[in-house]
Protein backbone atom coordinates (compact mmCIF):
# COMPACT_ATOMS: atom_id res chain seq x y z
CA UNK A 1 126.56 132.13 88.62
CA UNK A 2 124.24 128.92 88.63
CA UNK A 3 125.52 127.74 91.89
CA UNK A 4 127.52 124.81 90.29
CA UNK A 5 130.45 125.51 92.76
CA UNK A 6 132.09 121.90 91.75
CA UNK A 7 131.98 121.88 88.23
CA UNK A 8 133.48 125.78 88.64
CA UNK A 9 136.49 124.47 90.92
CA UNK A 10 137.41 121.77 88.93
CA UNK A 11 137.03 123.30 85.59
CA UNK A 12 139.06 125.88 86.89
CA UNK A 13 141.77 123.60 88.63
CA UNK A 14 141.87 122.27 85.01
CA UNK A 15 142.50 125.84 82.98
CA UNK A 16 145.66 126.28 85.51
CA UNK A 17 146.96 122.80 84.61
CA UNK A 18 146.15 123.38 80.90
CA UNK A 19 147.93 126.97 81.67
CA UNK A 20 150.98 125.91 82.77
CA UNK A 21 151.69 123.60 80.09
CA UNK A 22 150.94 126.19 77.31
CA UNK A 23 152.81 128.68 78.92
CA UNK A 24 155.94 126.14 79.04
CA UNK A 25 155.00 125.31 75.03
CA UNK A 26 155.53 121.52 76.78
CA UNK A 27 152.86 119.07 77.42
CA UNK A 28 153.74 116.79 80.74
CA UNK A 29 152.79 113.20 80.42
CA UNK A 30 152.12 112.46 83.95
CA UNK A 31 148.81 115.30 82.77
CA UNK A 32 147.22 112.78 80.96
CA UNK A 33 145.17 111.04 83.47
CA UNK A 34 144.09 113.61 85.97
CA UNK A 35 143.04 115.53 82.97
CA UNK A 36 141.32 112.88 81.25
CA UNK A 37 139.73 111.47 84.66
CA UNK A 38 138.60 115.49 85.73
CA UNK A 39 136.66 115.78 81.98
CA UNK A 40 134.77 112.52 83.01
CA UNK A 41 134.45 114.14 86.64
CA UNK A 42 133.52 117.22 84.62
CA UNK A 43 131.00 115.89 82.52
CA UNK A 44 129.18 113.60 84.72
CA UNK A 45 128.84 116.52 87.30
CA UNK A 46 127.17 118.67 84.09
CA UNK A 47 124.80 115.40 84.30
CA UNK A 48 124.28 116.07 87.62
CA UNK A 49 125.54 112.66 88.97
CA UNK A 50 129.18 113.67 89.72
CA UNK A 51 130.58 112.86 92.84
CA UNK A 52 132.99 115.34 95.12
CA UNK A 53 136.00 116.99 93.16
CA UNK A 54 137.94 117.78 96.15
CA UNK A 55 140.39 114.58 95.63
CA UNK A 56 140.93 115.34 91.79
CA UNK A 57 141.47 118.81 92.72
CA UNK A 58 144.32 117.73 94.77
CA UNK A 59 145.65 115.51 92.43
CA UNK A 60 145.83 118.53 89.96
CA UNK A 61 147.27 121.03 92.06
CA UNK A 62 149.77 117.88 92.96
CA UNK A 63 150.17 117.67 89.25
CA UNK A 64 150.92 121.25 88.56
CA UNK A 65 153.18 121.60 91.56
CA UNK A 66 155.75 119.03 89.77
CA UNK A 67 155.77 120.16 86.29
CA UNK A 68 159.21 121.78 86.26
CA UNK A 69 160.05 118.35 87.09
CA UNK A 70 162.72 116.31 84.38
CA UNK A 71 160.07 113.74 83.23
CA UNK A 72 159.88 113.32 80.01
CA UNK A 73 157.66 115.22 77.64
CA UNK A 74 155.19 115.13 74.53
CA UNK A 75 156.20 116.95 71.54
CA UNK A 76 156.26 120.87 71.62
CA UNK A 77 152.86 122.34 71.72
CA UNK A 78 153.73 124.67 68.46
CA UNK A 79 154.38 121.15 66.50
CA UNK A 80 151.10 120.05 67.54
CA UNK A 81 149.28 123.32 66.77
CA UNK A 82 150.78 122.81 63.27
CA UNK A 83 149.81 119.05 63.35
CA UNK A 84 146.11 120.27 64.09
CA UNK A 85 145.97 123.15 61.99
CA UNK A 86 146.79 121.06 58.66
CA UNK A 87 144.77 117.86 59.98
CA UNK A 88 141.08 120.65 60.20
CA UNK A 89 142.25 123.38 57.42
CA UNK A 90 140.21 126.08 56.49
CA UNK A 91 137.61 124.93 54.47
CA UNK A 92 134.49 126.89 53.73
CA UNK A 93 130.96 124.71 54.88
CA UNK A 94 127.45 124.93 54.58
CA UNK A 95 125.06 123.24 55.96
CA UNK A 96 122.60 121.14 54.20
CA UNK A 97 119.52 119.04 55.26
CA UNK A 98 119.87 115.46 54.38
CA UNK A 99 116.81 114.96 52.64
CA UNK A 100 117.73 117.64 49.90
CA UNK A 101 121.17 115.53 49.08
CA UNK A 102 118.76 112.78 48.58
CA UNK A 103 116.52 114.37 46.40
CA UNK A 104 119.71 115.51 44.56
CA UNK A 105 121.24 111.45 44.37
CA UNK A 106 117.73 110.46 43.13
CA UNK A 107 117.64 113.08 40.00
CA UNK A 108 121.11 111.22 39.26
CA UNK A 109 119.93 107.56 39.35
CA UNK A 110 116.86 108.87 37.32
CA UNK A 111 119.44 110.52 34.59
CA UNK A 112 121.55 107.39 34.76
CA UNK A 113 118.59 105.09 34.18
CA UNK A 114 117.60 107.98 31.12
CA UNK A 115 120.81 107.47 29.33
CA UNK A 116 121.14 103.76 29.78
CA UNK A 117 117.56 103.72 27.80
CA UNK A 118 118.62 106.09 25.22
CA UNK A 119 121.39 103.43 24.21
CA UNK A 120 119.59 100.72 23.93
CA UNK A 121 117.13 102.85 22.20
CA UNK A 122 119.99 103.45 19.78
CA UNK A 123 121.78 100.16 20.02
CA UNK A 124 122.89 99.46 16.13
CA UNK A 125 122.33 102.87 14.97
CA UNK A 126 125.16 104.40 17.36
CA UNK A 127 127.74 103.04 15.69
CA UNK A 128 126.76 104.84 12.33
CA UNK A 129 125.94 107.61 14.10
CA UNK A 130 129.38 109.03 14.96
CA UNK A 131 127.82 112.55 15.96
CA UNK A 132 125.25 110.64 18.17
CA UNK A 133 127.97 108.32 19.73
CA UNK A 134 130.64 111.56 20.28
CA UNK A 135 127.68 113.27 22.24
CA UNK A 136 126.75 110.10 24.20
CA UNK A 137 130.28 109.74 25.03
CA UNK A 138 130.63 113.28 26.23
CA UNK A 139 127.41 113.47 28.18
CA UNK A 140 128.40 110.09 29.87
CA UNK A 141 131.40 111.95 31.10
CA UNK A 142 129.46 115.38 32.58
CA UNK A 143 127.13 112.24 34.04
CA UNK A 144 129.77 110.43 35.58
CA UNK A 145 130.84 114.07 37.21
CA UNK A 146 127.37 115.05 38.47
CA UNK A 147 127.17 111.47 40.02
CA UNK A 148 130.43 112.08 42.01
CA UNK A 149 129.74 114.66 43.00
CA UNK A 150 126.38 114.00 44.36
CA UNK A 151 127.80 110.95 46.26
CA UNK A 152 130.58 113.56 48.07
CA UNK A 153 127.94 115.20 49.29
CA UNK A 154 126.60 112.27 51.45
CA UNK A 155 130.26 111.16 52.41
CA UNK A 156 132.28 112.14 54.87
CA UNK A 157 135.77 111.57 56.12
CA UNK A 158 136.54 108.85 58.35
CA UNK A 159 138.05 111.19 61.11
CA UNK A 160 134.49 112.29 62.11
CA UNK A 161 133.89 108.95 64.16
CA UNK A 162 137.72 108.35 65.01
CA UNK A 163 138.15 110.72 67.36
CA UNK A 164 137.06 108.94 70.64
CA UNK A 165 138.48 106.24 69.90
CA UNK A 166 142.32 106.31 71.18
CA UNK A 167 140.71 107.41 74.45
CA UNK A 168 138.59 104.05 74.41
CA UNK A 169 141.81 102.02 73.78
CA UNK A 170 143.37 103.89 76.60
CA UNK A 171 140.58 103.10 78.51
CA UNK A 172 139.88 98.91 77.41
CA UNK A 173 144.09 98.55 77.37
CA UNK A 174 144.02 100.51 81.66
CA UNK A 175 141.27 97.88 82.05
CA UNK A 176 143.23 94.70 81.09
CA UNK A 177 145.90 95.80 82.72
CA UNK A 178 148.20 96.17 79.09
CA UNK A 179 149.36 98.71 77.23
CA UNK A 180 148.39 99.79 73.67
CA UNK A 181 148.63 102.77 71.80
CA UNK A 182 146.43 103.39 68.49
CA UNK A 183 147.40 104.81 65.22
CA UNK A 184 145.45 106.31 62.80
CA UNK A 185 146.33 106.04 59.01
CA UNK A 186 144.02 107.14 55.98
CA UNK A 187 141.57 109.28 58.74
CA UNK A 188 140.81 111.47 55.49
CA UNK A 189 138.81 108.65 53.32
CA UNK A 190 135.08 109.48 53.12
CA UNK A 191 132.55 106.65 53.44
CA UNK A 192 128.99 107.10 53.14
CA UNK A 193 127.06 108.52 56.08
CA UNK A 194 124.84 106.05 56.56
CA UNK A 195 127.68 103.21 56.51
CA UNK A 196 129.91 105.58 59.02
CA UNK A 197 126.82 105.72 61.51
CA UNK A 198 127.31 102.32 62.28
CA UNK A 199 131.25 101.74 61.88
CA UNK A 200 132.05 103.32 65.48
CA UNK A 201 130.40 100.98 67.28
CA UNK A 202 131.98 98.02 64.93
CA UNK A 203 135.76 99.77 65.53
CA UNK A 204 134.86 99.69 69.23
CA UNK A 205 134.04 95.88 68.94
CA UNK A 206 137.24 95.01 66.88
CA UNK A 207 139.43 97.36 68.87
CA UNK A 208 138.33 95.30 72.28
CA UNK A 209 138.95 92.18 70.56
CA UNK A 210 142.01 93.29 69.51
CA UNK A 211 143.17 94.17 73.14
CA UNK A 212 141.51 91.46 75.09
CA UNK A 213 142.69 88.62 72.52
CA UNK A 214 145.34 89.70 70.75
CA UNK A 215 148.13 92.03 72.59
CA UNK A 216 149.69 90.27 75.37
CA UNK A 217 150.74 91.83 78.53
CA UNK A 218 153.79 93.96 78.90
CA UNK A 219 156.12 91.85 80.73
CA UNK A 220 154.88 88.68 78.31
CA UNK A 221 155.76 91.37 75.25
CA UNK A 222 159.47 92.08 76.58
CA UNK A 223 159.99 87.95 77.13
CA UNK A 224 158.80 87.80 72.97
CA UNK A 225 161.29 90.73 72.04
CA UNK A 226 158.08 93.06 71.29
CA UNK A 227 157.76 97.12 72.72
CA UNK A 228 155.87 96.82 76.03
CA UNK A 229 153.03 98.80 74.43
CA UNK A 230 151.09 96.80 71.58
CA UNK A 231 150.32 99.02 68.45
CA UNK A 232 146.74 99.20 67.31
CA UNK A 233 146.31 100.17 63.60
CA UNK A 234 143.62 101.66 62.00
CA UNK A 235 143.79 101.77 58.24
CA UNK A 236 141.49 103.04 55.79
CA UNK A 237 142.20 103.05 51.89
CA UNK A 238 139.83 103.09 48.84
CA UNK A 239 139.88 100.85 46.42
CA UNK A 240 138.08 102.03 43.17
CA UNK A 241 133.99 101.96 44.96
CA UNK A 242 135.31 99.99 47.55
CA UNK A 243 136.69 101.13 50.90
CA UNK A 244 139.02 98.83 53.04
CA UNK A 245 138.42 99.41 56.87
CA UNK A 246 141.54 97.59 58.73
CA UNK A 247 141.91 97.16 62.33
CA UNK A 248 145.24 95.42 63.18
CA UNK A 249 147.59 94.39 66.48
CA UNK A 250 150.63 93.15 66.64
CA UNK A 251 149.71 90.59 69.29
CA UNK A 252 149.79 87.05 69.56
CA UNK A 253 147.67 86.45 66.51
CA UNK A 254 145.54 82.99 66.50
CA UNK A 255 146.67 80.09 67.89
CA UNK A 256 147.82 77.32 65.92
CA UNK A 257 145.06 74.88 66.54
CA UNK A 258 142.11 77.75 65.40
CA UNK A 259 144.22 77.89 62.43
CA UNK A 260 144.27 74.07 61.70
CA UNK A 261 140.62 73.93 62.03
CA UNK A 262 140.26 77.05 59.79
CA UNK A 263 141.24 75.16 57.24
CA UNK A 264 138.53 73.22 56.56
CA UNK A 265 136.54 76.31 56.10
CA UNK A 266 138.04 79.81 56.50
CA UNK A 267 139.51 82.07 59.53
CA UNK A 268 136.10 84.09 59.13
CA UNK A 269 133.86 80.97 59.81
CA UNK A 270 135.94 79.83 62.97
CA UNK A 271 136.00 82.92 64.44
CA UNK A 272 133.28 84.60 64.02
CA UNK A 273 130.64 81.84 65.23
CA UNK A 274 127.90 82.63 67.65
CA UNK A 275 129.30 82.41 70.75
CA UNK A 276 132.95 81.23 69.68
CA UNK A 277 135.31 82.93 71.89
CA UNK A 278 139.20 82.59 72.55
CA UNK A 279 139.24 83.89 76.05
CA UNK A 280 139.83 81.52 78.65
CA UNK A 281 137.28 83.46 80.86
CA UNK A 282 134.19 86.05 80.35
CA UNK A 283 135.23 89.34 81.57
CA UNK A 284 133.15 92.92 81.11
CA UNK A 285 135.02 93.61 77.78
CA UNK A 286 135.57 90.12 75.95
CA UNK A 287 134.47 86.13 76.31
CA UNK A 288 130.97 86.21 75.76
CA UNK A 289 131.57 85.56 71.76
CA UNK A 290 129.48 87.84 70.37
CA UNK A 291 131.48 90.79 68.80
CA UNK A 292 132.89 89.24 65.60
CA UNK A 293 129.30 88.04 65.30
CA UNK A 294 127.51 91.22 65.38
CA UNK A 295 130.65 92.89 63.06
CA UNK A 296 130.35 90.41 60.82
CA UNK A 297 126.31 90.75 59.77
CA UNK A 298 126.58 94.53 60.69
CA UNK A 299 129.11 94.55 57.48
CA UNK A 300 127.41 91.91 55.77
CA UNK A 301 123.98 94.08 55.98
CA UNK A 302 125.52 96.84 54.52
CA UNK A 303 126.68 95.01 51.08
CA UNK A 304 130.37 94.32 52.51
CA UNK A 305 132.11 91.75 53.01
CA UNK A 306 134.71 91.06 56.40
CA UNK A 307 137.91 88.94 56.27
CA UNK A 308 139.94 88.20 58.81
CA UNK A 309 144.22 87.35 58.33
CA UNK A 310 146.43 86.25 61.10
CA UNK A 311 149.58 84.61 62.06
CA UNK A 312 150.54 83.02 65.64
CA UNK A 313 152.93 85.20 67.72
CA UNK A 314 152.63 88.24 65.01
CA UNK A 315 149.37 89.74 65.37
CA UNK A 316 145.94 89.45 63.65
CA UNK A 317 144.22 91.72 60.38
CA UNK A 318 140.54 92.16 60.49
CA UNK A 319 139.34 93.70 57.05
CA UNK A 320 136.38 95.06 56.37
CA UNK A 321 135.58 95.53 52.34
CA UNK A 322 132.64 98.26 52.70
CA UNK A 323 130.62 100.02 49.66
CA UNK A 324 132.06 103.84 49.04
CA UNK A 325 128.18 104.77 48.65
CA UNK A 326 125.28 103.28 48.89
CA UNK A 327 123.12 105.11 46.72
CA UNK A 328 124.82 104.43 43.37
CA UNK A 329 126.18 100.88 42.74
CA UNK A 330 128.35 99.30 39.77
CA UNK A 331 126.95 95.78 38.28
CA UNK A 332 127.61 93.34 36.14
CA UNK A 333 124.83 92.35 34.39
CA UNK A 334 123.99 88.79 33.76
CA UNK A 335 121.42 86.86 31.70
CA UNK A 336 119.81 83.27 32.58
CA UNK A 337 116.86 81.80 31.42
CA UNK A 338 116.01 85.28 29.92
CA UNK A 339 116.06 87.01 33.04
CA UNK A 340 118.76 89.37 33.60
CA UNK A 341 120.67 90.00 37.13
CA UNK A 342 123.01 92.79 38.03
CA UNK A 343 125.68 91.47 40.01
CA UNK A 344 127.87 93.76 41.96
CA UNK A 345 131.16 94.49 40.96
CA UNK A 346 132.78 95.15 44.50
CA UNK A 347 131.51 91.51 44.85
CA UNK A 348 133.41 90.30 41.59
CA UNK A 349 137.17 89.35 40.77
CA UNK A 350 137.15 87.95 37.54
CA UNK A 351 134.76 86.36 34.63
CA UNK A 352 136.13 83.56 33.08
CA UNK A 353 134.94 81.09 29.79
CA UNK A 354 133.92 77.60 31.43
CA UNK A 355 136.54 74.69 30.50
CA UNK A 356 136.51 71.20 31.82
CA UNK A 357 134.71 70.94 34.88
CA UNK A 358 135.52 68.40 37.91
CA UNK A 359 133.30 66.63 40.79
CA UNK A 360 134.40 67.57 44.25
CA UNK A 361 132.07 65.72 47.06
CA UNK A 362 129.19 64.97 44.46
CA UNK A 363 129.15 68.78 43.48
CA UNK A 364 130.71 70.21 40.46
CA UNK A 365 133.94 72.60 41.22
CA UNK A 366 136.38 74.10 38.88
CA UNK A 367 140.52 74.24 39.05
CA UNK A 368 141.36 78.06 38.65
CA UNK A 369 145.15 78.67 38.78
CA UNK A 370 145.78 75.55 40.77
CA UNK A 371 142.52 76.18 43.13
CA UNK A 372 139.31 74.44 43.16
CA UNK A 373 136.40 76.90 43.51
CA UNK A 374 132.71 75.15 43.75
CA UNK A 375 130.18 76.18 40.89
CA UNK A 376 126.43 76.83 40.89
CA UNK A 377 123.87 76.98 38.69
CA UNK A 378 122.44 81.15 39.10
CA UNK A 379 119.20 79.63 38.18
CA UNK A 380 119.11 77.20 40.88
CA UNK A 381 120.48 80.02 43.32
CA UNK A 382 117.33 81.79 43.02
CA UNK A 383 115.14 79.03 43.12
CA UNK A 384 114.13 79.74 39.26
CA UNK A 385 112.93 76.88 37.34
CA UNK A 386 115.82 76.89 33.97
CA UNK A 387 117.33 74.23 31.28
CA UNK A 388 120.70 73.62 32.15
CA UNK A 389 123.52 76.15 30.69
CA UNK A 390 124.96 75.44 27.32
CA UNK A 391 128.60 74.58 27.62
CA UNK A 392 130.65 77.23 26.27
CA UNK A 393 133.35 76.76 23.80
CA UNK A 394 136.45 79.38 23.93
CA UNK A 395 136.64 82.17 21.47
CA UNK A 396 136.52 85.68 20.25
CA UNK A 397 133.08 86.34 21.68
CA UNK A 398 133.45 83.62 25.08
CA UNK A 399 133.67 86.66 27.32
CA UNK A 400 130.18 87.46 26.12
CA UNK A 401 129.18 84.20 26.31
CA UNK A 402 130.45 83.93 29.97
CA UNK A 403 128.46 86.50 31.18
CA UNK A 404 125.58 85.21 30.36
CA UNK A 405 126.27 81.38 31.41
CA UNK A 406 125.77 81.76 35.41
CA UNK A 407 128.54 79.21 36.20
CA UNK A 408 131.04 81.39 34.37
CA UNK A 409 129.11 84.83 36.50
CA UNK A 410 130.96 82.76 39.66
CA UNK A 411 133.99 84.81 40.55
CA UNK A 412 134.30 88.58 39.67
CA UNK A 413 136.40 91.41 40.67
CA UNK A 414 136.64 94.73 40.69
CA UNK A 415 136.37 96.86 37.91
CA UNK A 416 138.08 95.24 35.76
CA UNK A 417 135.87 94.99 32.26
CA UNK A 418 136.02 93.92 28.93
CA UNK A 419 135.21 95.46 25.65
CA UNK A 420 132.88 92.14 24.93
CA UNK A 421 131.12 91.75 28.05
CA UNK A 422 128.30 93.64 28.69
CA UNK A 423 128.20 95.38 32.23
CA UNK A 424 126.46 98.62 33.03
CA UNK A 425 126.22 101.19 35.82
CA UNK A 426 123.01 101.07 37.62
CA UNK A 427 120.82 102.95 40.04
CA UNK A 428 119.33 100.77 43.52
CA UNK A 429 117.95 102.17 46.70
């Protein structure tokens, strides 16, 4: 009707392909190409820069002619209509402008804040108080409920950006001239929108990486005892306010000698320096060393933090530790020189009471479990002017007295709390 006679033959030369294969509940792998080279065809032509259809068209009508051929075949299209059906559901939506969920995650942090003054408003008089204390307690609960779900409504699942993305390592794996296929576990974990805007392009990066460094090619894969097709994993999991973002290969992993020098540092370090790059040659999709780079402040900017496991001849982990929201945050707060700090408790593994100390290159370290971790004054972190920390002895109250002695504020971890330290749940923008 608006004269676009290409876009109507091959959209149409399409539909019979497509046709055929529902009508024979059977989808052909030898359709995957044409089909997925005619929707680029397709598209670009919509742009008005396509070229002339006529050879796809013959590939398709090729294509169609052959399909009662014995090739082999994809599972039956009534499994994947099931597979589809419970992956979307039927969910009732409505649609809601961004700036009113904000408004709505504000009111929160301002009730949060509100309560956290009422108890120290009541600090010593709580504990007499049992009605007052009951009440608190309950209201901290309803709070706790409101501020959940406030942050679900800015979250959403990881399957909204992870849907292009086995076509792009179909695409980067045809390019190298390899094989991979990519699996998707834990699509249903929600991350904040704002931190999922920006993922894509950081999957794309690790997901080239992963193909141009780390699977090797097919006939290299069969000589190792390894599928000709490499697996590409992408994992997502949360982990109390934290969600863990993995993209993983079974390739070749690192090579011994990045290893070695890894350990004078970490994997991260080596790796993911400016212009550091394992290829042996720049190509369009990898050797320019810049990808881990830009991954690496791109999670760093966002409060995360990226590591990076590997092991030679059995593939390589990149993890990326990301905040579940980024409106509401957990700390651990922290007092030095009579200011107070919140520290973040994604950020934190444990707080320990400060024993013996040791000197390690002229700088003072600890031994934790058989592993020497540096110290540092908080003071002196933030370039506050302080007297130096009082050494803390172990006993009933030390956990209390950790927290507030920035050497013992050093390592952290989750959530994990204790009835004498003092940590609270705090509102930042």
């Amino acid at each position: 009707m608006v004269g676009l006679d290409d876009v109507r033959e091959l959209a149409h030369s399409m539909e019979d392909v497509l046709g055929a294969a529902r009508e024979q509940a059977l989808f052909h792998q030898s359709l995957v190409d044409p089909l997925l080279r005619s929707a680029d065809a397709l598209r670009m032509h919509v742009e008005g820069t396509g070229e002339a259809v006529a050879p796809l068209v013959a590939e398709l009508r090729e294509t169609l002619a052959g399909l009662g051929t014995d090739a082999a075949f994809e599972a039956p299209a009534a499994e994947a209509a099931e597979q589809v059906e419970r992956r979307t559901g039927r969910r009732r939506s409505i649609r809601v402008a961004p700036e009113k969920i904000d408004t709505l995650l504000d009111l929160v942090g301002e009730t949060v804040l509100h309560r956290r003054r009422l108890e120290h408003a009541l600090d010593g008089d709580a504990s007499t108080l049992r009605v007052v204390a009951d009440e608190l307690d309950h209201g901290g609960h309803l709070l706790d409920g409101l501020k959940d779900a406030a942050i679900g409504m800015r979250t959403l699942p990881l399957s909204s950006i992870a849907g292009p993305l086995p076509r792009a390592v179909r695409d980067l794996a045809a390019e190298s001239d390899k094989e991979a296929e990519l699996v998707v576990v834990g699509a249903e974990t929600e991350l904040d929108r704002g931190i999922l805007e920006g993922l894509s392009e950081l999957l794309v990066h690790l997901l080239r990486n992963a193909i141009a460094h780390g699977l090797e090619p097919p006939s290299e894969r069969e000589q190792r005892g390894k599928p000709r097709r490499g697996r590409l994993e992408l994992r997502a999991e949360q982990r109390g306010s934290v969600v863990e973002v993995t993209v993983a290969d079974d390739g070749r992993g690192v090579s011994s000698e990045t290893i070695a020098e890894a350990a004078k540092s970490s994997l991260l370090d080596v790796l993911a320096r400016p212009g550091f790059s394992t290829a042996t040659e720049v190509s369009a999709i990898s050797g320019r060393g810049v990808g881990l780079d830009a991954v690496k402040q791109h999670v760093e900017a966002v409060g995360g933090a990226l590591e990076i496991r590997s092991e030679t001849g059995h593939g390589t982990e990149v993890v990326m530790r990301l905040p579940l929201a980024l409106a509401l945050l957990d700390v651990l707060l922290v007092e030095r020189a009579g200011s107070v700090y919140g520290l973040p408790l994604a950020s934190i593994e444990e707080a320990i009471a400060l024993g013996e100390t040791m000197s390690l290159g002229g700088k003072p370290a600890l031994e934790l479990r058989g592993r020497t971790v540096p110290l540092a004054d908080l003071a002196a972190l933030v370039g506050a002017t302080a007297p130096a920390p009082p050494r803390v002895h172990r006993s009933s109250s030390s956990m209390r007295q950790a927290t507030a002695s920035p050497r013992c504020a050093t390592f952290f971890s989750g959530r994990r709390r204790s009835s004498s330290s003092r940590s609270a749940r705090c509102f930042a923008r």
